[in-house]
N, C-alpha and C. Protein backbone atom coordinates (compact mmCIF):
# COMPACT_ATOMS: atom_id res chain seq x y z
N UNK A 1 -9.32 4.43 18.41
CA UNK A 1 -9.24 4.84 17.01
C UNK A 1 -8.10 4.07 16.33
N UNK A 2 -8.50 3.78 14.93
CA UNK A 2 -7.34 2.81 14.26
C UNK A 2 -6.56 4.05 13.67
N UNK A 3 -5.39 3.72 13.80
CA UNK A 3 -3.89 4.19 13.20
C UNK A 3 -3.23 3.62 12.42
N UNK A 4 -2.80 4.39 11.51
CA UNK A 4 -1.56 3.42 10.44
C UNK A 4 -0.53 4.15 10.52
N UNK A 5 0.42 3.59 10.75
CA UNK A 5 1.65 4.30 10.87
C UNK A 5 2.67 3.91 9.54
N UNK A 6 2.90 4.85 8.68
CA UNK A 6 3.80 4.15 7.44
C UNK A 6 4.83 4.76 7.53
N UNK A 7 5.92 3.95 7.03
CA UNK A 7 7.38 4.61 6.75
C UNK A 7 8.11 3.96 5.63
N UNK A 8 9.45 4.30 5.39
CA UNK A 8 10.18 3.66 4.35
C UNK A 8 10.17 4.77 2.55
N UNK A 9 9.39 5.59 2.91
CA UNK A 9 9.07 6.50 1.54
C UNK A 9 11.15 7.05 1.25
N UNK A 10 10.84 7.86 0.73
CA UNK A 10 12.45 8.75 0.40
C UNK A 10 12.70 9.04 -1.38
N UNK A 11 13.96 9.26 -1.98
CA UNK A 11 14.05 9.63 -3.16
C UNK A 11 15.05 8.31 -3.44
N UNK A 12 14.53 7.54 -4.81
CA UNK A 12 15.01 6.45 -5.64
C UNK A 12 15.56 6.82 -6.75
N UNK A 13 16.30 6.23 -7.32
CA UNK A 13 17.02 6.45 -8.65
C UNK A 13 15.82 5.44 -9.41
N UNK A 14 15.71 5.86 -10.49
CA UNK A 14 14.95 5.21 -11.53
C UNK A 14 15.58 3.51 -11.84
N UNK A 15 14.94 2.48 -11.61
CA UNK A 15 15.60 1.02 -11.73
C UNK A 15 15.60 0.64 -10.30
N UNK A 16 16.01 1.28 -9.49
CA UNK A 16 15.98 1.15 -8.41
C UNK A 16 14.89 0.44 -7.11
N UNK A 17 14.86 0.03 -6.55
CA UNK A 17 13.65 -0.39 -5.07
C UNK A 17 13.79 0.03 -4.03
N UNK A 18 12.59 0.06 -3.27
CA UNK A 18 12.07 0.57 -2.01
C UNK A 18 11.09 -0.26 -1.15
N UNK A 19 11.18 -0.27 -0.27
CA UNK A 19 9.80 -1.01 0.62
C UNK A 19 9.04 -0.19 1.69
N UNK A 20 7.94 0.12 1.34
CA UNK A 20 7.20 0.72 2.30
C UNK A 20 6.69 -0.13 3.49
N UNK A 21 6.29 0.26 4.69
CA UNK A 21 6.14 -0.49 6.01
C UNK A 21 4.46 0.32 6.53
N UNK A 22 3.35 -0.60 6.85
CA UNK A 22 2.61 0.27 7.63
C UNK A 22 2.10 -0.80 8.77
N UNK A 23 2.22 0.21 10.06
CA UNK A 23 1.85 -0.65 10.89
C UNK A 23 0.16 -0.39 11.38
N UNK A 24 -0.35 -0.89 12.05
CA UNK A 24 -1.93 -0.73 12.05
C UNK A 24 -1.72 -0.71 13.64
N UNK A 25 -2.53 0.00 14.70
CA UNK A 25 -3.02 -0.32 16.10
C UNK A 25 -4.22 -0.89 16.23
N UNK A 26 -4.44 -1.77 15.54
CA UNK A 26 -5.77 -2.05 15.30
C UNK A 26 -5.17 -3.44 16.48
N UNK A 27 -6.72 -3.66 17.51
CA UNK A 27 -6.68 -4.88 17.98
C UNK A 27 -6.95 -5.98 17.18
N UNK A 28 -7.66 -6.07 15.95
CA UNK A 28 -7.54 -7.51 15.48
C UNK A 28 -7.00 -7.03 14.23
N UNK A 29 -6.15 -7.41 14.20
CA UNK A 29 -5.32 -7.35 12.67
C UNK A 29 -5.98 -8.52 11.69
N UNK A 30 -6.33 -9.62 12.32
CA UNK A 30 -6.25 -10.59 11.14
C UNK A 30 -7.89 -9.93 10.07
N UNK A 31 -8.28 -10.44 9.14
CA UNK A 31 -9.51 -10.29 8.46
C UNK A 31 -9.59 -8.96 7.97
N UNK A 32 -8.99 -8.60 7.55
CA UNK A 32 -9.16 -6.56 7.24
C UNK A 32 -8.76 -6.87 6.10
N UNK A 33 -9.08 -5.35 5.06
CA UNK A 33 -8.49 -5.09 3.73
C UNK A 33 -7.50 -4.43 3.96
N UNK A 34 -6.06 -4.77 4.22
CA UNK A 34 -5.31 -3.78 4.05
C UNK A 34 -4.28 -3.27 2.79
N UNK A 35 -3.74 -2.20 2.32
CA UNK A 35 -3.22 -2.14 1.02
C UNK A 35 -2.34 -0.60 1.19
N UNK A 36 -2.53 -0.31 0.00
CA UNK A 36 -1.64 0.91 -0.13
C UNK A 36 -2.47 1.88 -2.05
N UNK A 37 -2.87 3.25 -1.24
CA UNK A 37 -3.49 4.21 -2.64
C UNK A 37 -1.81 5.02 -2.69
N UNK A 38 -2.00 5.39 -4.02
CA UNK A 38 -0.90 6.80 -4.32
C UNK A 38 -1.58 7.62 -4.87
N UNK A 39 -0.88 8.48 -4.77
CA UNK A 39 -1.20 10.17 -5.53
C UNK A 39 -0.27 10.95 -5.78
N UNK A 40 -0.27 11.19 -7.08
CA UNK A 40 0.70 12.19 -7.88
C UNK A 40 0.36 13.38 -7.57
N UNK A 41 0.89 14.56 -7.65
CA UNK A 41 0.66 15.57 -7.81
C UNK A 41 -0.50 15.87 -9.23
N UNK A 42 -1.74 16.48 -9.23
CA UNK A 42 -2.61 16.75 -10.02
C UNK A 42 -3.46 15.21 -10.57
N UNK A 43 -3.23 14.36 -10.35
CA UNK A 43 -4.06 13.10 -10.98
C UNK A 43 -4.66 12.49 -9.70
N UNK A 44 -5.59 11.79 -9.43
CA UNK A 44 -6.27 10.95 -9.10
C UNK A 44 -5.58 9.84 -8.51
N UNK A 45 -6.14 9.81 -6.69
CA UNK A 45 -5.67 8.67 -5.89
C UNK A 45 -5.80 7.02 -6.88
N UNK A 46 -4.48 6.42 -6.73
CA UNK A 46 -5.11 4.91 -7.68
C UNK A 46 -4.51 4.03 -6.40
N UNK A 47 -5.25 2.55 -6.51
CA UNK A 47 -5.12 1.39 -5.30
C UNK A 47 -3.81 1.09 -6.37
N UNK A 48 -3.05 1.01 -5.42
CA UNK A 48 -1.53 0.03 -5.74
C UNK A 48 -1.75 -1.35 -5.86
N UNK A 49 -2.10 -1.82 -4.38
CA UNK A 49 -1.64 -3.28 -4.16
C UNK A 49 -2.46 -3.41 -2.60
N UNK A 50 -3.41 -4.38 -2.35
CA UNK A 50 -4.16 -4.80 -0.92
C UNK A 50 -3.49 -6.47 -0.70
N UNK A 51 -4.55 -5.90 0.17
CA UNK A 51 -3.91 -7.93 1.11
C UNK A 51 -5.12 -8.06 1.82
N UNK A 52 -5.66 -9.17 1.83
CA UNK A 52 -6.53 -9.66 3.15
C UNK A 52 -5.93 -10.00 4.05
N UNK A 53 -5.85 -9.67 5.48
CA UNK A 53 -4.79 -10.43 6.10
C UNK A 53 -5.50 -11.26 7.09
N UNK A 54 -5.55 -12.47 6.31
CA UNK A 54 -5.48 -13.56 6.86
C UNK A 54 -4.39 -14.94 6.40
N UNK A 55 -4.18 -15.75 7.06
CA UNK A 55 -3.32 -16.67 6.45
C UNK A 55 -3.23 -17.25 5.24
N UNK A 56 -4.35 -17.14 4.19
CA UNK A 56 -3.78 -16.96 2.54
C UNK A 56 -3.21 -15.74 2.21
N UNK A 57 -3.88 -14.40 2.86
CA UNK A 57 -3.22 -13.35 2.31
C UNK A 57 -3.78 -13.32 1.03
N UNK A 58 -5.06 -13.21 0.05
CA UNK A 58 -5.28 -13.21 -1.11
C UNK A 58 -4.67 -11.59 -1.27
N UNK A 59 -4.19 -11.61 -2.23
CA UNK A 59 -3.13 -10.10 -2.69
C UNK A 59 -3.94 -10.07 -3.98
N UNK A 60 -3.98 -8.66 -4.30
CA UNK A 60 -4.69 -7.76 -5.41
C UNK A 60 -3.57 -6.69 -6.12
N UNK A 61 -2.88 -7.02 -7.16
CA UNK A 61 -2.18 -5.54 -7.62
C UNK A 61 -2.60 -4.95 -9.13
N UNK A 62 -3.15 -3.41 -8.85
CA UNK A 62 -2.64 -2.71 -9.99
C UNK A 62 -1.84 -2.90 -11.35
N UNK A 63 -2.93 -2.96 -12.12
CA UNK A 63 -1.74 -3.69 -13.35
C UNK A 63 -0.35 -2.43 -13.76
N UNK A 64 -0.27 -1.00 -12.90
CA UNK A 64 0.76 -0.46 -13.15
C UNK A 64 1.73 -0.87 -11.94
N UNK A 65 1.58 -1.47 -11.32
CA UNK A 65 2.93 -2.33 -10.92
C UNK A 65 2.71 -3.83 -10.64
N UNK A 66 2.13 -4.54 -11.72
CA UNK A 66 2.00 -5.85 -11.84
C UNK A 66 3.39 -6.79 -11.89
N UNK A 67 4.14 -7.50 -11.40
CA UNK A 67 5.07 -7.89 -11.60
C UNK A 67 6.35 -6.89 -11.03
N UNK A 68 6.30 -5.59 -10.41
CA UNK A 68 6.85 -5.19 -10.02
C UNK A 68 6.85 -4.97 -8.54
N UNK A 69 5.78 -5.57 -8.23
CA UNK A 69 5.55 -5.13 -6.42
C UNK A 69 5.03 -6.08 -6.02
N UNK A 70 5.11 -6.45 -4.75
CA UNK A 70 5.21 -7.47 -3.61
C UNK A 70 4.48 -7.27 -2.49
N UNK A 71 2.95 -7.33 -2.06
CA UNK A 71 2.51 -6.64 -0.99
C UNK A 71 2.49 -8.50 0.19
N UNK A 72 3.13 -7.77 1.56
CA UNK A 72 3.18 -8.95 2.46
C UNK A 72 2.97 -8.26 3.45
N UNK A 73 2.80 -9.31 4.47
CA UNK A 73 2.09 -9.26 6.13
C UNK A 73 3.09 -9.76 6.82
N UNK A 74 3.06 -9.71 8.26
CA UNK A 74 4.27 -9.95 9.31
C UNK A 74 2.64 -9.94 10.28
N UNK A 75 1.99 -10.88 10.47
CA UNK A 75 0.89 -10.70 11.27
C UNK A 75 1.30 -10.41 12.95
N UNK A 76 2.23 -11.12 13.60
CA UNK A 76 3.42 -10.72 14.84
C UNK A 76 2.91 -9.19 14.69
N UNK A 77 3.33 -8.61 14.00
CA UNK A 77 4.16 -7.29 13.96
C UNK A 77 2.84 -6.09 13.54
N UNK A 78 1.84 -7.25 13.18
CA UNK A 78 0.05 -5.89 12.64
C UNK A 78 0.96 -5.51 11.39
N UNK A 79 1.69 -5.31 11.00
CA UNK A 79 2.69 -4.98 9.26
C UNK A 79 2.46 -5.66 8.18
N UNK A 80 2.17 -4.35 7.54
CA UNK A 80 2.06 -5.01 5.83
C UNK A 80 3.18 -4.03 4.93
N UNK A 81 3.51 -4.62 4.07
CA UNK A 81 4.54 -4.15 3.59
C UNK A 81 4.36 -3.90 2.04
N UNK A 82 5.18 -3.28 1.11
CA UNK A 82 4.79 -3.02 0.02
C UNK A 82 6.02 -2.50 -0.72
N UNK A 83 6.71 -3.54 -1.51
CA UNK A 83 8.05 -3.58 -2.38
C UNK A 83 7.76 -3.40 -3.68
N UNK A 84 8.18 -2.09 -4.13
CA UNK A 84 8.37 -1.98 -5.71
C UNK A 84 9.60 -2.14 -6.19
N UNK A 85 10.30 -2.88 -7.20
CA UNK A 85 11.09 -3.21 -8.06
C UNK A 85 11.12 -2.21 -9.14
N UNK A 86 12.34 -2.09 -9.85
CA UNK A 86 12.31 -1.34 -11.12
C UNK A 86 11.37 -0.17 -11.13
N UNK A 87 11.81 0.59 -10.40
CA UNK A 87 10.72 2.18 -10.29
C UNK A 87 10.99 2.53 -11.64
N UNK A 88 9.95 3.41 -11.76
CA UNK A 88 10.20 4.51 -12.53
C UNK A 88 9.70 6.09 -12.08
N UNK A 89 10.00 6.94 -12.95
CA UNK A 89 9.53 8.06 -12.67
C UNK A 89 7.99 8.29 -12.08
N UNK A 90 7.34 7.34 -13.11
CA UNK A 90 5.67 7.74 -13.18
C UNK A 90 5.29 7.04 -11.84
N UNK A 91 6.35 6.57 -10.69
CA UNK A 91 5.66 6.03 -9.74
C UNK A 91 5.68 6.88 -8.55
N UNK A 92 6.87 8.28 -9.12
CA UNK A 92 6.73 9.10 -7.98
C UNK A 92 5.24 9.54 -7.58
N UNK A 93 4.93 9.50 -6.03
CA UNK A 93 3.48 9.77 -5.51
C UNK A 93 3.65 9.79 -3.90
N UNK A 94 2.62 10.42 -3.52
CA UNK A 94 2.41 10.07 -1.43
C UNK A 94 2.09 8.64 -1.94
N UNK A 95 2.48 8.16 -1.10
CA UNK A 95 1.87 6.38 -0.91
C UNK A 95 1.20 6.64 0.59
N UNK A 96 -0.39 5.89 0.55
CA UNK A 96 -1.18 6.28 1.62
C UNK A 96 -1.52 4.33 1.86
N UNK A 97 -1.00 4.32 3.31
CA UNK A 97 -1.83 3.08 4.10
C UNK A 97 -3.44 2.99 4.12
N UNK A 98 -3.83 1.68 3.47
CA UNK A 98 -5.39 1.69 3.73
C UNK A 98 -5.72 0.63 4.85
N UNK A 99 -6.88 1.08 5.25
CA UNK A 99 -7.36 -0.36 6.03
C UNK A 99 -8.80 -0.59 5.89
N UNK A 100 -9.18 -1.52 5.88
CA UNK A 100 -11.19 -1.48 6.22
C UNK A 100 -11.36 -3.10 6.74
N UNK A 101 -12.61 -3.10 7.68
CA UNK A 101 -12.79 -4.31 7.81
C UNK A 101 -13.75 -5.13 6.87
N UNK A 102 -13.17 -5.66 6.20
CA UNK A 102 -14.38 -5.95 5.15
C UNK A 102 -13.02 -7.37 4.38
N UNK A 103 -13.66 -7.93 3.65
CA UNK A 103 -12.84 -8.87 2.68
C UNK A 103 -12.30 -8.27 1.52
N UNK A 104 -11.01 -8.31 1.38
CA UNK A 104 -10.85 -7.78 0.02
C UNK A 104 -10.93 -8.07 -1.17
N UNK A 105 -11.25 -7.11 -2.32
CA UNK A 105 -11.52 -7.78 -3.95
C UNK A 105 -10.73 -6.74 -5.10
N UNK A 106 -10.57 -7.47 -5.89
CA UNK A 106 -10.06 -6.17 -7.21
C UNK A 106 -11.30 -4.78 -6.74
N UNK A 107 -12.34 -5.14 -6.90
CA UNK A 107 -12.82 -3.61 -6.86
C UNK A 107 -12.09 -2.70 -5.87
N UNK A 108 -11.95 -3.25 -4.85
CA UNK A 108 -11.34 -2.27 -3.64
C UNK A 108 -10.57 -1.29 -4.71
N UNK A 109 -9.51 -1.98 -5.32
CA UNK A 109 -8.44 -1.35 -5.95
C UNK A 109 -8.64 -0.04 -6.31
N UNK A 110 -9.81 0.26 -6.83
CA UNK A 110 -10.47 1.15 -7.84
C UNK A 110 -11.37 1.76 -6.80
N UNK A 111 -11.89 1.55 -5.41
CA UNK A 111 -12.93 2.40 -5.30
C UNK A 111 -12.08 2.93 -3.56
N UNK A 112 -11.46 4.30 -3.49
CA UNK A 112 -11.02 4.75 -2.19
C UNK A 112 -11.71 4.92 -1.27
N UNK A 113 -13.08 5.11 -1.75
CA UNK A 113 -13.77 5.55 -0.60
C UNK A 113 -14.17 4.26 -0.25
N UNK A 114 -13.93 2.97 -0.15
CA UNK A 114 -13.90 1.81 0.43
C UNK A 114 -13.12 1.43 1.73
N UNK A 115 -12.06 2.58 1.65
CA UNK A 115 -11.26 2.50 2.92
C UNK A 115 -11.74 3.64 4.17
N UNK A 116 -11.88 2.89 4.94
CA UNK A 116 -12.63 3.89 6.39
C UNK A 116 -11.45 4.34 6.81
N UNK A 117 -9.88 4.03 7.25
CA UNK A 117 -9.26 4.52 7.95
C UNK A 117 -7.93 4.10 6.62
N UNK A 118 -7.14 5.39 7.06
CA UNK A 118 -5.92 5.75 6.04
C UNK A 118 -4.50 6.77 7.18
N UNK A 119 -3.40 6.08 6.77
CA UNK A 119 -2.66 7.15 6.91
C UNK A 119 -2.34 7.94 6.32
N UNK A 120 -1.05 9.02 6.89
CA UNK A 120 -0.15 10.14 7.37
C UNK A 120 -0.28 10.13 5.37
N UNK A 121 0.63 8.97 5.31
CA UNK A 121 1.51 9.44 3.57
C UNK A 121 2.31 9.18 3.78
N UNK A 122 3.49 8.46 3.07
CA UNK A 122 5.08 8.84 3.00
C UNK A 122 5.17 9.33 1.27
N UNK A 123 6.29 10.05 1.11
CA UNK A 123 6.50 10.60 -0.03
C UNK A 123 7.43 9.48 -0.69
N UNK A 124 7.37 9.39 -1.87
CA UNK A 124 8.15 8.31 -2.11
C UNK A 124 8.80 9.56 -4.12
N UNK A 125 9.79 9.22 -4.33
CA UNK A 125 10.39 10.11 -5.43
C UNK A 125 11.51 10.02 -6.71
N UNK A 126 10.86 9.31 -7.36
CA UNK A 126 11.84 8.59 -8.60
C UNK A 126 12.44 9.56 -9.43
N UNK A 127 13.89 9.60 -9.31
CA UNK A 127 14.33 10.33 -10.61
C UNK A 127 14.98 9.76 -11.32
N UNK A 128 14.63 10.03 -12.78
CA UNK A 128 15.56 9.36 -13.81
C UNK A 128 17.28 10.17 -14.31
């Protein structure tokens, strides 16, 4: 069974950054969609930011953290990673690891039930 193991969540000051970490047990890491959904309390899971992980790495982000986040691979390590810059409040959410084997595209972004296997959550918590 595939696993994602994420960490790095905690409470940020508003302006502030964080980097989330998820690792996969997956035997072939390379060729997968991997990324990261959030969820606020009362609103609707949204796709952050994916990666194909293969050696382009084509990356997909959310135009609510366009220019603010950084999604990368450590293929060594099965890790993908996911850096937001300049938080704000509205980014407090669980941040959930995705994975699927499939190629990734903007739609992914938008459709969750595209991901077969997901982690735990880390809580992640902006105050201004």
């Amino acid at each position: 069974q595939v696993q994602l193991v994420e960490s790095g969540g905690g409470s940020v000051q508003a302006g502030g950054s964080l980097r989330l970490s998820c690792t996969t047990s997956k035997n072939t890491y390379s060729r997968n969609c991997m990324g990261w959904f959030r969820q606020a309390p009362g609103k609707e899971r949204e796709g952050v930011a994916i990666i194909y992980t293969t050696d382009t790495g084509i990356k997909y982000y959310a135009d609510s953290v366009q220019g603010r986040a950084t999604i990368s691979q450590d293929s060594a390590k099965s890790t993908v990673y996911l850096e937001i810059h300049s938080l704000i409040p509205e980014d407090t959410a669980k941040y959930y690891c995705v994975l699927d084997e499939t190629v990734c595209n903007r739609a992914h972004l938008s459709r969750s039930s595209s991901f077969a296997y997901w982690g735990q959550g880390t809580q992640v918590t902006v105050s201004s």
